[in-house]
Protein backbone atom coordinates (compact mmCIF):
# COMPACT_ATOMS: atom_id res chain seq x y z
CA UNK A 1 -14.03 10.33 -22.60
CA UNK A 2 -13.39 13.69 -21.64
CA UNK A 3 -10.02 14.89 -20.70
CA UNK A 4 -8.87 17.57 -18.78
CA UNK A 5 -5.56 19.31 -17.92
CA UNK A 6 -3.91 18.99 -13.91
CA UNK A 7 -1.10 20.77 -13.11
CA UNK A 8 1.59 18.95 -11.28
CA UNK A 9 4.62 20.77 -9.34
CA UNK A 10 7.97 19.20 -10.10
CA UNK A 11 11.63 20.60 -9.22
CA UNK A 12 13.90 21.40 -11.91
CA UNK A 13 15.49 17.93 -11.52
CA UNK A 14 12.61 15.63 -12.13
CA UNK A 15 11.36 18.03 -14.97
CA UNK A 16 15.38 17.58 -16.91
CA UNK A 17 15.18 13.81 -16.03
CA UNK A 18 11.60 13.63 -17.41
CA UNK A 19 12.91 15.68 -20.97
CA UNK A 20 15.89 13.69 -21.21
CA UNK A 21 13.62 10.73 -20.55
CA UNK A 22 11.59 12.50 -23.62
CA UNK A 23 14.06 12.75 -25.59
CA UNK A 24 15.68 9.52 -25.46
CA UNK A 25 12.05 7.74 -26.08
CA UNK A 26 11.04 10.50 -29.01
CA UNK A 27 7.90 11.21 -26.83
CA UNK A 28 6.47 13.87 -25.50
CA UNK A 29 7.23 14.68 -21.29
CA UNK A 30 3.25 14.91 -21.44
CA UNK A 31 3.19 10.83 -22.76
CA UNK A 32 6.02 9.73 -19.72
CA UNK A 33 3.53 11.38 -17.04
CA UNK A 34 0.64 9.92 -18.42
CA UNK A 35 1.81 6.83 -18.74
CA UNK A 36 3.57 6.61 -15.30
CA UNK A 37 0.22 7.29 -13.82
CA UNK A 38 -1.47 4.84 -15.68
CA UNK A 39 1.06 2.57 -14.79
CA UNK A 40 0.87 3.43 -10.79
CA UNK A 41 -3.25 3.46 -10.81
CA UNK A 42 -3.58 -0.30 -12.55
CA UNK A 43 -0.15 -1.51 -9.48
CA UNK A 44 -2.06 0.24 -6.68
CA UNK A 45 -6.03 -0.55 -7.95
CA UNK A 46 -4.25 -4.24 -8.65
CA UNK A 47 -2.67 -4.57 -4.52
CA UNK A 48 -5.81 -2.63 -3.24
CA UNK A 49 -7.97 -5.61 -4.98
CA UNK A 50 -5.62 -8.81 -3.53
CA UNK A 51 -5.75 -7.15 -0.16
CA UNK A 52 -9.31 -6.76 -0.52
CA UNK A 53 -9.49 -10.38 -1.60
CA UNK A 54 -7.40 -11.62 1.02
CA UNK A 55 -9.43 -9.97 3.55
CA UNK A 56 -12.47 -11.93 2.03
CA UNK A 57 -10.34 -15.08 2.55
CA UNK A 58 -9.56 -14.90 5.90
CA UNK A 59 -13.20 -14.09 6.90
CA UNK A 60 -14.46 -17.14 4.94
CA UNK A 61 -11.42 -19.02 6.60
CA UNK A 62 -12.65 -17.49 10.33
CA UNK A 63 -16.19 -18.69 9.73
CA UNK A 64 -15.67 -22.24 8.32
CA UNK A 65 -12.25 -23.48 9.06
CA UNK A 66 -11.26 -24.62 5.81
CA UNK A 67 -7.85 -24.37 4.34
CA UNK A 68 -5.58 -25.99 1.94
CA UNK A 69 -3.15 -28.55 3.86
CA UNK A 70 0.35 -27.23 3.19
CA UNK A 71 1.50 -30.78 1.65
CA UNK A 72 -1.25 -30.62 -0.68
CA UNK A 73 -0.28 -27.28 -2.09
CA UNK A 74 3.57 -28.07 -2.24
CA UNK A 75 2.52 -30.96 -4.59
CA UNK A 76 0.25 -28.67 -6.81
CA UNK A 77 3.14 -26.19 -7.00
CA UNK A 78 5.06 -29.24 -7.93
CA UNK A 79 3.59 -30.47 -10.64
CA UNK A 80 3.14 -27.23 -11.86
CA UNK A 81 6.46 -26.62 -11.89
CA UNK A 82 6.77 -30.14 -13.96
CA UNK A 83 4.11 -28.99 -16.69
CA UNK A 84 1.03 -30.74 -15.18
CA UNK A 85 -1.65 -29.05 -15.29
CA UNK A 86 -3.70 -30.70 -12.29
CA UNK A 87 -7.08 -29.09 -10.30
CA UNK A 88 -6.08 -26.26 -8.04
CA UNK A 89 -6.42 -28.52 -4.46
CA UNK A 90 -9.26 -26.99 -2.49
């Protein structure tokens, strides 16, 4: 992997907070920015996937009809919730 260095404009305030952050963790202001966009690529690849997913749903949904009767999920969820482990209903 090849890395390579993007500068990033920050205010005085968000640069103390992220040294103080530093500091506090022993690591590097370089590590915290890193890792917060790590962190904010895998939450926003992750919701950009579910609504891409649900989207698939609803069009499969549209063309055939089929859904999960309400009732029938609630007792899934139920026994779940009891330490069942029963088929997902479909």
């Amino acid at each position: 992997m090849h890395a390579t260095t993007l500068g990033v404009k920050l205010d005085q305030e968000t640069r103390d907070r992220l040294k103080k952050l530093g500091d506090a963790k022993d690591r590097a202001t370089h590590w915290l920015i890193k890792a917060a966009i790590i962190e904010y690529l895998n939450k926003e690849e992750r919701a950009e996937r579910e609504k891409r997913e649900d989207a698939e749903r609803w069009e499969r949904y549209q063309l055939g009809g089929h859904f999960v009767d309400n009732k029938d999920a609630m007792n899934w969820l139920d026994a779940l919730a009891r330490g069942e482990r029963t088929p997902c209903p479909r």
